[in-house]
Protein backbone atom coordinates (compact mmCIF):
# COMPACT_ATOMS: atom_id res chain seq x y z
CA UNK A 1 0.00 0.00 0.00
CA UNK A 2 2.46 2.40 -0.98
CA UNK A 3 1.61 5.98 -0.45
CA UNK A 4 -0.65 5.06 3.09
CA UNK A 5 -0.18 5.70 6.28
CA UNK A 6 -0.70 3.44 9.01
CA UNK A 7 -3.48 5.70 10.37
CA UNK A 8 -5.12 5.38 7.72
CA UNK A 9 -5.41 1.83 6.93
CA UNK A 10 -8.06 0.07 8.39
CA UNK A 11 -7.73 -3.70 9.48
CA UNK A 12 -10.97 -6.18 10.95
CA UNK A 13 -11.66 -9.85 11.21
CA UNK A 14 -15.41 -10.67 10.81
CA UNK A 15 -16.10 -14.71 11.70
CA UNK A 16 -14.24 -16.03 9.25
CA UNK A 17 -12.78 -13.00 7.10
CA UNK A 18 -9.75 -10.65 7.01
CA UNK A 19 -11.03 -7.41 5.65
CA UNK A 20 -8.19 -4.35 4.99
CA UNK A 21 -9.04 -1.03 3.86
CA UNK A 22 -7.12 1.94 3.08
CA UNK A 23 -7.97 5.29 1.53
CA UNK A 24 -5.48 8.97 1.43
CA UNK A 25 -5.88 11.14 -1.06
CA UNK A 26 -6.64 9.67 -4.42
CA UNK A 27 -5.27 6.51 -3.59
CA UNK A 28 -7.93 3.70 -2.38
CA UNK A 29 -7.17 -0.15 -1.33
CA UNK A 30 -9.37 -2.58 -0.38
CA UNK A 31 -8.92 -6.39 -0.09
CA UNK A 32 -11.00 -9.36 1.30
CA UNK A 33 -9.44 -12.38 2.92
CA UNK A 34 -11.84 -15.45 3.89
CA UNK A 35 -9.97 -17.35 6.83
CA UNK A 36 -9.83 -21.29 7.31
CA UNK A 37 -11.14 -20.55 11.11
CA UNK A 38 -11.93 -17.88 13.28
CA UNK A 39 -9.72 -15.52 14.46
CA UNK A 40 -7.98 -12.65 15.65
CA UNK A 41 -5.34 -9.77 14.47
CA UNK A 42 -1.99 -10.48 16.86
CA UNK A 43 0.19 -8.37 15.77
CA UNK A 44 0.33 -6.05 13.09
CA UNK A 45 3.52 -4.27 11.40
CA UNK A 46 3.79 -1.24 8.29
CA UNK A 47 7.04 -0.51 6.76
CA UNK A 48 7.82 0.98 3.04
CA UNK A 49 3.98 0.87 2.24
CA UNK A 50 4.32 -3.45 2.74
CA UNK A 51 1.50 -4.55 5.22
CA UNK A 52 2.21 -7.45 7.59
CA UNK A 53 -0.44 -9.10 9.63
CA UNK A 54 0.51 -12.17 12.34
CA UNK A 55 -3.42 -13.99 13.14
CA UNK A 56 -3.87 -16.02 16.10
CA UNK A 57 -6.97 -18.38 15.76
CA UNK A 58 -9.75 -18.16 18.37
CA UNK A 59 -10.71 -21.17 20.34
CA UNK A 60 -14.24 -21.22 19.11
């Protein structure tokens, strides 16, 4: 996501789905992820506009 800031990208699991979403200035991302099980953003890291997202999986 080059060109984003952190603050502006916006990052949600929902049952069974990774959703990310990013929009600054003219520039607009959006991506959605469906997930093998439920789960849970762990740890989250931005750097050089390259996203990376560590999931832990819920014990549902």
């Amino acid at each position: 996501m080059p060109g984003v800031t952190m603050e502006k990208i916006h990052i949600a699991v929902k049952g069974r789905s990774l959703e990310v979403s990013a929009k600054e200035g003219g520039k607009r991302y959006k991506k959605e992820i469906p997930l093998p099980w439920h789960g849970k953003v762990a740890k989250e890291r931005y750097q050089n506009g390259i996203l990376e997202l560590v999931l832990e999986q819920n014990d549902h």
